[in-house]
C-alpha atoms as a PDB file:
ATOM      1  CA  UNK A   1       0.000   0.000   0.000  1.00  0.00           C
ATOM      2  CA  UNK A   2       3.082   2.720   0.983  1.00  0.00           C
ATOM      3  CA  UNK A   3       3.356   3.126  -3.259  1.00  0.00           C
ATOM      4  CA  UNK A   4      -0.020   3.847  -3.603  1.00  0.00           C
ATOM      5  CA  UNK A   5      -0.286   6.197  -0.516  1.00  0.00           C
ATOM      6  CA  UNK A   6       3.190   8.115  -0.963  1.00  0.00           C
ATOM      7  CA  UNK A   7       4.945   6.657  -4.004  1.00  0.00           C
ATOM      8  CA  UNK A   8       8.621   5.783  -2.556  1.00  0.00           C
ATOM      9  CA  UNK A   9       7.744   5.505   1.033  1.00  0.00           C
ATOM     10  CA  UNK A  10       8.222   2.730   3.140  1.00  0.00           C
ATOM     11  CA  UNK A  11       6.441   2.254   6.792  1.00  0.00           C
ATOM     12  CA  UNK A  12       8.879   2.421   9.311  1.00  0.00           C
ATOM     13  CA  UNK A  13       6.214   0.109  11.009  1.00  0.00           C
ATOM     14  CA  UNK A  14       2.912  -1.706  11.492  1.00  0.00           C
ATOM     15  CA  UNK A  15       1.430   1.294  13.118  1.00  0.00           C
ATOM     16  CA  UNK A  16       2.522   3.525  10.400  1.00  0.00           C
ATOM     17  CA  UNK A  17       1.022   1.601   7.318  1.00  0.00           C
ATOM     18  CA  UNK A  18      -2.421   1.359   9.683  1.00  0.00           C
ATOM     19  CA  UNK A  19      -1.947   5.335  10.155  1.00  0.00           C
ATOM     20  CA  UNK A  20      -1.767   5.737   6.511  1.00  0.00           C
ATOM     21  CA  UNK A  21      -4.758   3.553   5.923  1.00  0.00           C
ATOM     22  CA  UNK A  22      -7.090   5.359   8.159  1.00  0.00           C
ATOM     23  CA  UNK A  23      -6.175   8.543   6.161  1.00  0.00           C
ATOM     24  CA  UNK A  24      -6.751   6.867   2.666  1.00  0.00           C
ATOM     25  CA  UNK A  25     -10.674   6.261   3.675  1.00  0.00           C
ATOM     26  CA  UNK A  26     -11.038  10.230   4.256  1.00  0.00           C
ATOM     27  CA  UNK A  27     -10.865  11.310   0.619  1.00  0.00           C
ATOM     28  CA  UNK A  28     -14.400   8.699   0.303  1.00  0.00           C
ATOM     29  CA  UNK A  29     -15.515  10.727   3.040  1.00  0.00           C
ATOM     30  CA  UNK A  30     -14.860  14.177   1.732  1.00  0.00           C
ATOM     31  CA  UNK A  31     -16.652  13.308  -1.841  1.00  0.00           C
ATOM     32  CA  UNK A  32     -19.697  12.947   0.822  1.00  0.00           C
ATOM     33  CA  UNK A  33     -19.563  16.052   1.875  1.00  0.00           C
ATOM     34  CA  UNK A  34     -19.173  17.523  -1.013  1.00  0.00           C
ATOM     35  CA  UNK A  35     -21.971  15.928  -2.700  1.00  0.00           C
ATOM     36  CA  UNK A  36     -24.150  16.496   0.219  1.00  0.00           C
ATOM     37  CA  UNK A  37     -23.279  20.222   0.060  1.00  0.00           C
ATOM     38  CA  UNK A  38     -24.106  20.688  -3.209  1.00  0.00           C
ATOM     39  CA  UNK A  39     -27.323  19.186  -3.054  1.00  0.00           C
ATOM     40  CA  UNK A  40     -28.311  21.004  -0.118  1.00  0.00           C
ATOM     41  CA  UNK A  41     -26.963  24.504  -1.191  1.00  0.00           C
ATOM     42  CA  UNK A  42     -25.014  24.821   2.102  1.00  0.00           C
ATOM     43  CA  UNK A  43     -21.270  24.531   2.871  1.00  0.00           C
ATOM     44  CA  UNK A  44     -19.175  20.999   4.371  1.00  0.00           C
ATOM     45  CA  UNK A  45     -19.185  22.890   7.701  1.00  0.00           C
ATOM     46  CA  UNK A  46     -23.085  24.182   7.469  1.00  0.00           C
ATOM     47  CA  UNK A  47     -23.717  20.522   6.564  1.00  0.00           C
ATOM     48  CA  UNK A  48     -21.596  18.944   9.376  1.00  0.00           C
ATOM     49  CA  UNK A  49     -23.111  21.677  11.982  1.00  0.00           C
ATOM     50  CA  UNK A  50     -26.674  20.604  11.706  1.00  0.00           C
ATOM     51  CA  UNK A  51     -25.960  17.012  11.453  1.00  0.00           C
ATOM     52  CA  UNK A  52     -24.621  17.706  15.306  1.00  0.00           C
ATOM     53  CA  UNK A  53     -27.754  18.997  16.074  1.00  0.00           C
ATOM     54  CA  UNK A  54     -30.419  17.081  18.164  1.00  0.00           C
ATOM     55  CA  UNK A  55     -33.591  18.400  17.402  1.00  0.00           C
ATOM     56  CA  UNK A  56     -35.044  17.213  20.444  1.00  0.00           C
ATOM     57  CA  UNK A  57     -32.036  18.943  22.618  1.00  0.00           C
ATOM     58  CA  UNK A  58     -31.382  22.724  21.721  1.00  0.00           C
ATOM     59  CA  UNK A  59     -28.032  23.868  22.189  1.00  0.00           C
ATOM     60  CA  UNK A  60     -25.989  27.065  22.285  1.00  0.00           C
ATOM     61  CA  UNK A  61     -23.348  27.789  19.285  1.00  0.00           C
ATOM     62  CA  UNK A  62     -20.587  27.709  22.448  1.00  0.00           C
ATOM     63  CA  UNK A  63     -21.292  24.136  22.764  1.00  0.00           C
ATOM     64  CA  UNK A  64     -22.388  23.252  18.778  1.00  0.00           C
ATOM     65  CA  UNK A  65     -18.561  24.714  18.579  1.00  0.00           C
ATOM     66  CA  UNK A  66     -17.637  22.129  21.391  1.00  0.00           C
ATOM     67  CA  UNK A  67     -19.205  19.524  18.898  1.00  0.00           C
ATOM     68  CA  UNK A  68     -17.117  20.841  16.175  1.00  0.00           C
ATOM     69  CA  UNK A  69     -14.020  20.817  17.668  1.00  0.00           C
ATOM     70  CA  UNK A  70     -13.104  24.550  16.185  1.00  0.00           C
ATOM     71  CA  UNK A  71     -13.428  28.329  18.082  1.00  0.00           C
ATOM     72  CA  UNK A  72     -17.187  29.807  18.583  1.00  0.00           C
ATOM     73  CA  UNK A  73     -16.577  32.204  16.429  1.00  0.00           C
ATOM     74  CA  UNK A  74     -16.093  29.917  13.704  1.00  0.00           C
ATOM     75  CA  UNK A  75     -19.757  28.694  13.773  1.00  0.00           C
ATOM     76  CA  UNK A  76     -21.671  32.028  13.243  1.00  0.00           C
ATOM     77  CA  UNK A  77     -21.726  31.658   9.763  1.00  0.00           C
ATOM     78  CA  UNK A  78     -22.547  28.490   8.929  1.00  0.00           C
ATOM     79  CA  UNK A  79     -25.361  28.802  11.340  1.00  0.00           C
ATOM     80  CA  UNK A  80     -26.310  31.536   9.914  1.00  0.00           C
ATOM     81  CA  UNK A  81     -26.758  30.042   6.606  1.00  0.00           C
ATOM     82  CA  UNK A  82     -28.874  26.933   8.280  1.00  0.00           C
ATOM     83  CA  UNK A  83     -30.959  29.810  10.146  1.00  0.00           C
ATOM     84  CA  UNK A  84     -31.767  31.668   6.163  1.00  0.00           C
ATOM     85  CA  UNK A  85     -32.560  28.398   4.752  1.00  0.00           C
ATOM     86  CA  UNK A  86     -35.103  27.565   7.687  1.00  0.00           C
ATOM     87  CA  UNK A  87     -33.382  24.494   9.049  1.00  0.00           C
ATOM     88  CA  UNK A  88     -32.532  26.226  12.765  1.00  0.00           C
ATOM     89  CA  UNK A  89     -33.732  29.276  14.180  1.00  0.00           C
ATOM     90  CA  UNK A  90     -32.444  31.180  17.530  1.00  0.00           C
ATOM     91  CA  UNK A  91     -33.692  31.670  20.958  1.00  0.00           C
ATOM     92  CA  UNK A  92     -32.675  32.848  23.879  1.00  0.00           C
ATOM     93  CA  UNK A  93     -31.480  30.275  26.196  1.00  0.00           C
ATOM     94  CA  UNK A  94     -34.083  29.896  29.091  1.00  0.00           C
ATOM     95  CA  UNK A  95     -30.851  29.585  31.346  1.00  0.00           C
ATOM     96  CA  UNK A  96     -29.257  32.490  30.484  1.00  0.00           C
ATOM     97  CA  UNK A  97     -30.439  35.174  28.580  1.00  0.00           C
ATOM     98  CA  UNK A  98     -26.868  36.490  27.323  1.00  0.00           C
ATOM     99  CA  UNK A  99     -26.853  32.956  25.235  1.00  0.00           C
ATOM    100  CA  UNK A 100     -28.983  32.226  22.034  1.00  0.00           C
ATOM    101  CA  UNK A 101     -29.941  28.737  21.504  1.00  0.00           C
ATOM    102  CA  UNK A 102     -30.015  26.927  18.027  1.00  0.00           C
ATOM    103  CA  UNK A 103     -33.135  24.765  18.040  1.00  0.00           C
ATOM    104  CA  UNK A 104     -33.728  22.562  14.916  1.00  0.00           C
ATOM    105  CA  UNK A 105     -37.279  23.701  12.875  1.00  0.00           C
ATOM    106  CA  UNK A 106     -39.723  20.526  11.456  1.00  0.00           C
ATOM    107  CA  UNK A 107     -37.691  21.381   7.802  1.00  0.00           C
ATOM    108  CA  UNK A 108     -34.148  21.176   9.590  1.00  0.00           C
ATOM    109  CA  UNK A 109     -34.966  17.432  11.053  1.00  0.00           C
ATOM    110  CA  UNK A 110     -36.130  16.274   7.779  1.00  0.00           C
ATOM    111  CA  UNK A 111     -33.033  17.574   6.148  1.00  0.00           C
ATOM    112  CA  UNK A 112     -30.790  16.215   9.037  1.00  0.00           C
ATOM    113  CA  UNK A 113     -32.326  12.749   8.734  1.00  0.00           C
ATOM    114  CA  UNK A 114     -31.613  12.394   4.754  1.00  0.00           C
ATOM    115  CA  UNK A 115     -27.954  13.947   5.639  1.00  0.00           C
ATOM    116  CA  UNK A 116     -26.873  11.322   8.201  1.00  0.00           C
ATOM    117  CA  UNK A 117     -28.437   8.491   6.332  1.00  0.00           C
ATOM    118  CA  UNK A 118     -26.259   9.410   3.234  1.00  0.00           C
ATOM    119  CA  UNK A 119     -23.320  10.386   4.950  1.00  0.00           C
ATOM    120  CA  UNK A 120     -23.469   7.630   7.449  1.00  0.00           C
ATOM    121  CA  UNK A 121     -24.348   4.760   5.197  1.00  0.00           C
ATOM    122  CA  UNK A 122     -21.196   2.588   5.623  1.00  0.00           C
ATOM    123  CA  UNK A 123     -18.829   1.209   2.389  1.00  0.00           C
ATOM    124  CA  UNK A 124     -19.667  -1.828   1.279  1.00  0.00           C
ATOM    125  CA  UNK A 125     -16.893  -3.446   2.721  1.00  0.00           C
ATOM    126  CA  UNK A 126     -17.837  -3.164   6.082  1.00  0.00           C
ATOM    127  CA  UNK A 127     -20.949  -4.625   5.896  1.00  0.00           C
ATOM    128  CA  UNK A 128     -19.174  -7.638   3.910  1.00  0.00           C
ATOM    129  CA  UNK A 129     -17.154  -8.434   7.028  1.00  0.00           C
ATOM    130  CA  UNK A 130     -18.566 -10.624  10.020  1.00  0.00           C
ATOM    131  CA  UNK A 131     -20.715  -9.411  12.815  1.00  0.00           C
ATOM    132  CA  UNK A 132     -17.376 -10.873  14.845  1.00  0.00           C
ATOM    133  CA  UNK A 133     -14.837  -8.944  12.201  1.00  0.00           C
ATOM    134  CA  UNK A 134     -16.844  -5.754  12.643  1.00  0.00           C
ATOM    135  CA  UNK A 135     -17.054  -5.813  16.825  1.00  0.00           C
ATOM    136  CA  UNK A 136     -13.493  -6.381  16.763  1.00  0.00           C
ATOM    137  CA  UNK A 137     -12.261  -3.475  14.169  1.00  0.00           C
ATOM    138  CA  UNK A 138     -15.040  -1.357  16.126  1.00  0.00           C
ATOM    139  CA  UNK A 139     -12.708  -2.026  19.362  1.00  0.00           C
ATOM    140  CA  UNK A 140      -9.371  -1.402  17.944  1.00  0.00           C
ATOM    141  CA  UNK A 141     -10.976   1.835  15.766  1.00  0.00           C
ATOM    142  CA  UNK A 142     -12.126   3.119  19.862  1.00  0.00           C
ATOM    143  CA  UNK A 143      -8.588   2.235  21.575  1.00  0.00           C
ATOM    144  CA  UNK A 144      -6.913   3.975  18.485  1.00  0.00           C
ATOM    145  CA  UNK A 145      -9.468   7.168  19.058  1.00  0.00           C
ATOM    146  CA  UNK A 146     -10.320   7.613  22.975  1.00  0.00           C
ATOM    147  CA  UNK A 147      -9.001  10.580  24.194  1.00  0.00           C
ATOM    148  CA  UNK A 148      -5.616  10.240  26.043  1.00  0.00           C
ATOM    149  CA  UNK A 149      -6.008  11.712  29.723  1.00  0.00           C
END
């Protein structure tokens, strides 16, 4: 695989060549998002953002930015863009009035629902492997990507 994944390399070991394999499934995901953007009209992150959203669970953009991994400022304007296209609208959180909540509208569920299903529905490949194959990959996949603490 190191030719096809960085023509010359070689993996110093085991760990490296698994590495590199985790990162050659993320282009697959990317063309996702992509295709999911376009068909929605709305950017990757706009995409991403209201897939994080629980429509039964209104959140603040502090902690949608928590979900996101990125800074709070980052997530203005994509929800911005999901509050034009009627998918979330703002509120002021019940808890503390200084804080807007984003709460998912009827249209932004049915949108989210179609999104995960697409961008969820796993490669073929995995569902080819064994219940006992899949439980197994599922634990090493969770050792490899618990947090460290």
């Amino acid at each position: 695989m190191s030719d096809e994944f960085v023509p010359g390399l070689r993996f110093e070991s085991g760990a490296h060549e698994l590495w590199a394999m985790l990162i050659g499934v993320l282009p697959e995901w990317e063309q996702r998002m992509t295709r999911a953007s376009k068909a929605t009209g709305l950017s990757p992150v706009s995409v991403w953002a209201l897939v994080q959203l629980d429509p039964r669970q209104p959140i603040t953009q502090k902690e949608l930015a928590g979900r996101l991994k990125c800074n709070p400022s980052t997530v203005v304007d994509p929800t911005d863009r999901l509050e034009e296209a009627g998918y979330v609208v703002r509120r002021p959180n019940p808890h503390d009035r200084r804080e807007n909540e984003l709460v998912v509208t009827s249209k932004g569920a049915a949108l989210r629902r179609r999104l995960i299903a697409r961008l969820l529905e796993p490669p073929a490949a995995l569902g080819d492997l064994s219940t006992r194959e899949q439980s197994r990959f599922s634990a090493i996949l969770e050792a490899v990507i618990k947090p460290a603490g």
